[in-house]
N, C-alpha and C. Protein backbone atom coordinates (compact mmCIF):
# COMPACT_ATOMS: atom_id res chain seq x y z
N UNK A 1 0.84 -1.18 0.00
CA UNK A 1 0.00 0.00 0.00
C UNK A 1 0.89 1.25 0.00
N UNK A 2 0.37 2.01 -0.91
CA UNK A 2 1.05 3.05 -0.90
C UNK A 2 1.07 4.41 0.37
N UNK A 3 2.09 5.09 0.61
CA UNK A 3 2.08 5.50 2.12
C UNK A 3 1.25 7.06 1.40
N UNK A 4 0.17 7.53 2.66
CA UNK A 4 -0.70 8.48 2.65
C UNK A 4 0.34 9.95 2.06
N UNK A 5 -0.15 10.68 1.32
CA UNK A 5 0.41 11.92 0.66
C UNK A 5 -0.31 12.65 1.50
N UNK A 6 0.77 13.50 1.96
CA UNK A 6 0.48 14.40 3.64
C UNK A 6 0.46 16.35 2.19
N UNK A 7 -0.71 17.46 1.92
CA UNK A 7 0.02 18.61 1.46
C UNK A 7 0.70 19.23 2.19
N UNK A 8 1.30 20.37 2.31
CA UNK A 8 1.96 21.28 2.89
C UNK A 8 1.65 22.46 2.08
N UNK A 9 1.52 23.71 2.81
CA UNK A 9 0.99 25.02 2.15
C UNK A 9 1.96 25.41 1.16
N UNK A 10 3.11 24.63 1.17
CA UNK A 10 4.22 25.29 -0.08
C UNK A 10 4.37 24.73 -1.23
N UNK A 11 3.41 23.44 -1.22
CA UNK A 11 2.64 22.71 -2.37
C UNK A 11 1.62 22.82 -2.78
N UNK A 12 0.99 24.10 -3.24
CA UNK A 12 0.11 24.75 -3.10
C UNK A 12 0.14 26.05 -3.87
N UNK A 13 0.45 26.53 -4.85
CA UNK A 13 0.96 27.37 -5.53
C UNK A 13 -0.36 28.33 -5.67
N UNK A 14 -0.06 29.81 -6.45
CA UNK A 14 -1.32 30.72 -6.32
C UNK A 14 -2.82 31.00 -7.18
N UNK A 15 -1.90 30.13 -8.32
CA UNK A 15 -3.58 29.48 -9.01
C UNK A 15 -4.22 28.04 -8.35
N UNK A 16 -4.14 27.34 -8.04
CA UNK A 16 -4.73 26.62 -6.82
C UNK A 16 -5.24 27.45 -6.02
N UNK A 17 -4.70 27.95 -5.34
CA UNK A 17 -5.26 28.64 -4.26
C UNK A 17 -5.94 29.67 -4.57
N UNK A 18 -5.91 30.28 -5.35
CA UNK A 18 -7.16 30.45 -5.58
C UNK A 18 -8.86 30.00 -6.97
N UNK A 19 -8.03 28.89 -7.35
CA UNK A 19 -9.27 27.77 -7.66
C UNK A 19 -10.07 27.49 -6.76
N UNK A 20 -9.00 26.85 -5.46
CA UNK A 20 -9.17 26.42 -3.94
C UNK A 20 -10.73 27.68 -3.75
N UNK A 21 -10.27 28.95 -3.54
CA UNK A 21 -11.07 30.01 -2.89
C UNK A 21 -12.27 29.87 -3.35
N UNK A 22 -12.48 29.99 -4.91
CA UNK A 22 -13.52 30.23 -5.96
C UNK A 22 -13.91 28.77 -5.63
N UNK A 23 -13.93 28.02 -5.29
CA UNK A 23 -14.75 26.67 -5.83
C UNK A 23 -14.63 26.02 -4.51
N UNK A 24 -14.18 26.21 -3.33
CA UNK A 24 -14.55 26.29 -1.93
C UNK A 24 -14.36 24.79 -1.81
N UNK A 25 -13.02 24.70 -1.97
CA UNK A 25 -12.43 23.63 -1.74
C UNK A 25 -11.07 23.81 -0.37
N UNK A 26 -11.45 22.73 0.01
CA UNK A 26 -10.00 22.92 1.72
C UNK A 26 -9.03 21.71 1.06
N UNK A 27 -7.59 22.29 2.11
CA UNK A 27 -6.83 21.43 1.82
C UNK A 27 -6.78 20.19 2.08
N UNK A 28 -7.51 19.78 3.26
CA UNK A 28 -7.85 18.41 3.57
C UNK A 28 -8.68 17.78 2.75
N UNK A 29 -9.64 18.79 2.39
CA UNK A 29 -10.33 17.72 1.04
C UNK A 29 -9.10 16.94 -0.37
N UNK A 30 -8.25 18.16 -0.57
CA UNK A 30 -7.46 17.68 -1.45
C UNK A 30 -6.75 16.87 -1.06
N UNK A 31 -6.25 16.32 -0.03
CA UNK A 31 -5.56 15.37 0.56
C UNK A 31 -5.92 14.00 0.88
N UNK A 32 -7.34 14.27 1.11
CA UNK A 32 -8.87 13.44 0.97
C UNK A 32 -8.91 11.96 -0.84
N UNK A 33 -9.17 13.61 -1.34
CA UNK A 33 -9.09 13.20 -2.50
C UNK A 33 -7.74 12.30 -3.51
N UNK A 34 -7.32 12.88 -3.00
CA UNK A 34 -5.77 12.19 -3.60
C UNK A 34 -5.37 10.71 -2.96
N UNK A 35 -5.84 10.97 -1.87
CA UNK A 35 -5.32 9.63 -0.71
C UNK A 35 -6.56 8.75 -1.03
N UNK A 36 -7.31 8.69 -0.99
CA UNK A 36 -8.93 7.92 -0.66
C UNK A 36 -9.64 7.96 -2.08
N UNK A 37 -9.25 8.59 -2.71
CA UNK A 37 -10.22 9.01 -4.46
C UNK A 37 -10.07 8.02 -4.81
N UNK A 38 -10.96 8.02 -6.43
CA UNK A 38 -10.74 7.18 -7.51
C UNK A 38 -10.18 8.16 -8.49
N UNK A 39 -10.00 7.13 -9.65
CA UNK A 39 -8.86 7.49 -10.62
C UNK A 39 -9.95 8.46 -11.37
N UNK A 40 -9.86 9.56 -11.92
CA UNK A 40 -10.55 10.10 -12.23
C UNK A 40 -10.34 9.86 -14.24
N UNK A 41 -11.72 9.90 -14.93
CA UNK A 41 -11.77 9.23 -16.07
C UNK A 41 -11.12 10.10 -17.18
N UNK A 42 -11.01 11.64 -17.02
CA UNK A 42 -10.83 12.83 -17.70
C UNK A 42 -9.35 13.22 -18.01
N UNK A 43 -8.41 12.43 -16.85
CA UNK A 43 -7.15 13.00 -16.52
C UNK A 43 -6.04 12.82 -18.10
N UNK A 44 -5.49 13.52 -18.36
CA UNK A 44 -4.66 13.24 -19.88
C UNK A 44 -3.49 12.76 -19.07
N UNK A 45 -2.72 11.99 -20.37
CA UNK A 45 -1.87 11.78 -20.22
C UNK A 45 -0.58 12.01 -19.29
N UNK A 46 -0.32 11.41 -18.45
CA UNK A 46 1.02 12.14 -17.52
C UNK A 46 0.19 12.85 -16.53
N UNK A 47 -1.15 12.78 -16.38
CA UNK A 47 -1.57 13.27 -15.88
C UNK A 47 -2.26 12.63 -14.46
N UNK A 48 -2.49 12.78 -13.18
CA UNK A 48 -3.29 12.16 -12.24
C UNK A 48 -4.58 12.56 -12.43
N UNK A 49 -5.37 12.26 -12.06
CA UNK A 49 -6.81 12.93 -11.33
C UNK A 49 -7.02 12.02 -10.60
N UNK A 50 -7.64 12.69 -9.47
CA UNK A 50 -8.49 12.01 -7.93
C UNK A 50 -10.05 12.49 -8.16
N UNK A 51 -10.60 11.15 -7.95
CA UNK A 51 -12.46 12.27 -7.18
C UNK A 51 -12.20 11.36 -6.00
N UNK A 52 -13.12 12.58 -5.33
CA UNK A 52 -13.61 11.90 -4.18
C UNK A 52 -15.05 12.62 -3.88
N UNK A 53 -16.13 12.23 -3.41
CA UNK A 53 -17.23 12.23 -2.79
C UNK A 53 -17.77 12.65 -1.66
N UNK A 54 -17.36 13.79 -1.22
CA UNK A 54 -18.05 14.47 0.36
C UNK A 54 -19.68 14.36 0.48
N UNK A 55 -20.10 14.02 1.75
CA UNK A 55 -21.72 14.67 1.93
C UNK A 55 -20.98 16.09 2.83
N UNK A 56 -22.26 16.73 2.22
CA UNK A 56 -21.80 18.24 1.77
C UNK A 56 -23.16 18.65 3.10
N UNK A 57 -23.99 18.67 2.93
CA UNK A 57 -25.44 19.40 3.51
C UNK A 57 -25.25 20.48 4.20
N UNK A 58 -24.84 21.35 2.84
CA UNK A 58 -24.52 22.32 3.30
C UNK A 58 -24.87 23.90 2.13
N UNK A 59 -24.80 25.07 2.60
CA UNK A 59 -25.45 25.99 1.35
C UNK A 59 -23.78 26.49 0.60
N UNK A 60 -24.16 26.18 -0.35
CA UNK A 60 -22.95 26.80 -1.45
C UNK A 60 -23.43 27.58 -2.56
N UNK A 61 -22.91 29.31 -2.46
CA UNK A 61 -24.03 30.59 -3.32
C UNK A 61 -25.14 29.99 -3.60
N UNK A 62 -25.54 30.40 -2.07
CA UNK A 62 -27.36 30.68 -1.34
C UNK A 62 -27.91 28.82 -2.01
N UNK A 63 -27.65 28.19 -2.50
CA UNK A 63 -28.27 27.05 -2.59
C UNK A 63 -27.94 25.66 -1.43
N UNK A 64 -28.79 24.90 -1.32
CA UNK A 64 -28.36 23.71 -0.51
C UNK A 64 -28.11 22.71 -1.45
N UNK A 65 -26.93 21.59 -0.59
CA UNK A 65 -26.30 20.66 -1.87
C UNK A 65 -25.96 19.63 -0.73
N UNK A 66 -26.41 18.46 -1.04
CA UNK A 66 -25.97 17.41 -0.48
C UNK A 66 -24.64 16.76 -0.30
N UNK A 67 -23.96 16.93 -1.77
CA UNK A 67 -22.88 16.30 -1.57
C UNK A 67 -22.00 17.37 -2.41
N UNK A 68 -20.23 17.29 -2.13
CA UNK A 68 -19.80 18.16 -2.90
C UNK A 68 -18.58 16.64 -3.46
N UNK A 69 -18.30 17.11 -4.60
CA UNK A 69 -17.82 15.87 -5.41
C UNK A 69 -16.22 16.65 -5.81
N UNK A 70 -15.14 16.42 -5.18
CA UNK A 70 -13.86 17.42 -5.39
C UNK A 70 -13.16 16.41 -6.52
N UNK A 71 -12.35 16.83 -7.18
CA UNK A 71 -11.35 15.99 -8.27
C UNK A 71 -9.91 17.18 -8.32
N UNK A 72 -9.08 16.59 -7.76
CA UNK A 72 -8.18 16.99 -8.37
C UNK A 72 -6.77 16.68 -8.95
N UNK A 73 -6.08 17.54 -9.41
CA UNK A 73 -5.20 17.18 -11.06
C UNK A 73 -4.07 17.01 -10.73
N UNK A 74 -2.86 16.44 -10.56
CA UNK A 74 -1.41 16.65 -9.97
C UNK A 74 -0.52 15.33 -11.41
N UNK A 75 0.74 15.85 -10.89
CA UNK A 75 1.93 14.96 -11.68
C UNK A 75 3.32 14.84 -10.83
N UNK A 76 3.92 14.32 -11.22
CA UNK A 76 4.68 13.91 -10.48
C UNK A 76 6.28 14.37 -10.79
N UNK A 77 7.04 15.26 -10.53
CA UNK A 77 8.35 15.57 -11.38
C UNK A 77 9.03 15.40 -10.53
N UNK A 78 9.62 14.03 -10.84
CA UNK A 78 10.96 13.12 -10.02
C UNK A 78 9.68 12.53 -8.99
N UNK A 79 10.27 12.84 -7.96
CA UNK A 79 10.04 12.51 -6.63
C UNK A 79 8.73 13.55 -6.49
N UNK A 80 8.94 14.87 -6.14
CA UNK A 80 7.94 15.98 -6.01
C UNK A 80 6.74 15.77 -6.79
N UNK A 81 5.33 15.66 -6.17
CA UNK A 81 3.79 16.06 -6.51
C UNK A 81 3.67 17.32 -6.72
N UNK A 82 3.64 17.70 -8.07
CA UNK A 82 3.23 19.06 -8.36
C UNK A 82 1.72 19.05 -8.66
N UNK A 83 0.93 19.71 -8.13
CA UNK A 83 -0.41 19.94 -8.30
C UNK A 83 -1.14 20.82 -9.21
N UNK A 84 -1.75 20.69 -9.99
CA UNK A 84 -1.94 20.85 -11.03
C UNK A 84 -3.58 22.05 -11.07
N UNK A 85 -4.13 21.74 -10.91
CA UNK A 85 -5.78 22.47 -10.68
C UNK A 85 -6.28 21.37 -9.32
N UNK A 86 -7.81 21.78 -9.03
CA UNK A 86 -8.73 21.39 -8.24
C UNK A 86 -10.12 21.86 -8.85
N UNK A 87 -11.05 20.71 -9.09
CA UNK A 87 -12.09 21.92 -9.17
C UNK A 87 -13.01 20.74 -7.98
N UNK A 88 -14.69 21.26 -8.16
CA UNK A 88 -15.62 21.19 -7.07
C UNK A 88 -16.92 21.14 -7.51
N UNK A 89 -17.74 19.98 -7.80
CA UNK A 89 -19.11 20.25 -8.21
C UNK A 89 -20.29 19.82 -6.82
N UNK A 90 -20.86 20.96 -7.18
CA UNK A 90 -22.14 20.48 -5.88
C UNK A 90 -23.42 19.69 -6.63
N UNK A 91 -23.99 18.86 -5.54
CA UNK A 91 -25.37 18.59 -6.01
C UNK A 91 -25.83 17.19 -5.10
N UNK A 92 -26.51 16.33 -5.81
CA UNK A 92 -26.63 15.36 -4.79
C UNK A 92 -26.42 13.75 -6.04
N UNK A 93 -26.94 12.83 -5.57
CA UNK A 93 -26.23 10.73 -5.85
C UNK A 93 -25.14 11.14 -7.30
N UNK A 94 -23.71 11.46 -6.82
CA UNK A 94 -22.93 11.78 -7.47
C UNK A 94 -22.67 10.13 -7.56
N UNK A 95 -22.38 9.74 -8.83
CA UNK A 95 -21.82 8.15 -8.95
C UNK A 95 -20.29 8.06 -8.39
N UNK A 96 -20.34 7.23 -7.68
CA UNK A 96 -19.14 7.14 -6.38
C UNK A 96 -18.62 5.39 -7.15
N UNK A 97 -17.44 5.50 -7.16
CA UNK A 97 -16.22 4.18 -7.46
C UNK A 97 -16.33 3.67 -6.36
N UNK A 98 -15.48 2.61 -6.01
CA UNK A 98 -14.81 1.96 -4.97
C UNK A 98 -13.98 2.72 -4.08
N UNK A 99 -14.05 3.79 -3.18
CA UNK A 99 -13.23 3.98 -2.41
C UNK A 99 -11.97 3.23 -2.01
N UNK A 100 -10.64 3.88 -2.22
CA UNK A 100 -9.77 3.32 -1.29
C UNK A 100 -9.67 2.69 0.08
């Protein structure tokens, strides 16, 4: 088994962060996602993607949303996880994989 990918705020660069802001995503979700996700179907080449599946029940701009569904994008140069985007869809029976 592969050992849990811990972020750190200096892996984290300033378009992320603010994707992160706009689409109201935390870093533990991304850590969530990466560690516990499925392979996400979209990702190109050389590319990772994670989803993962939150229950959400919660309001995101003035609406309520059951679940929030995070995916995000990273690669790998050498050793170092460079992270790539994040995005965030709300709503509710998001089709969920096999969890890790």
């Amino acid at each position: 088994m592969n050992p849990e990918i811990k972020i750190k705020e200096s892996d984290i660069h300033l378009h992320i962060k603010t994707r992160m802001l706009q689409r109201g995503i935390s870093m533990a979700e991304i850590e969530i996602a990466i560690n516990k996700g499925w392979d996400a179907d979209d990702a190109v080449e050389g590319t990772t993607g994670k989803v993962f599946t939150f229950s959400y029940n919660a309001q995101w701009e003035g609406k309520f949303f059951e679940e929030k569904e995070v995916t995000v994008y990273y690669k790998y140069k050498g050793s170092n996880l460079i992270l790539l985007t994040a995005k965030a869809r709300y709503g509710k029976q998001f089709s969920r994989k096999e969890e890790k």
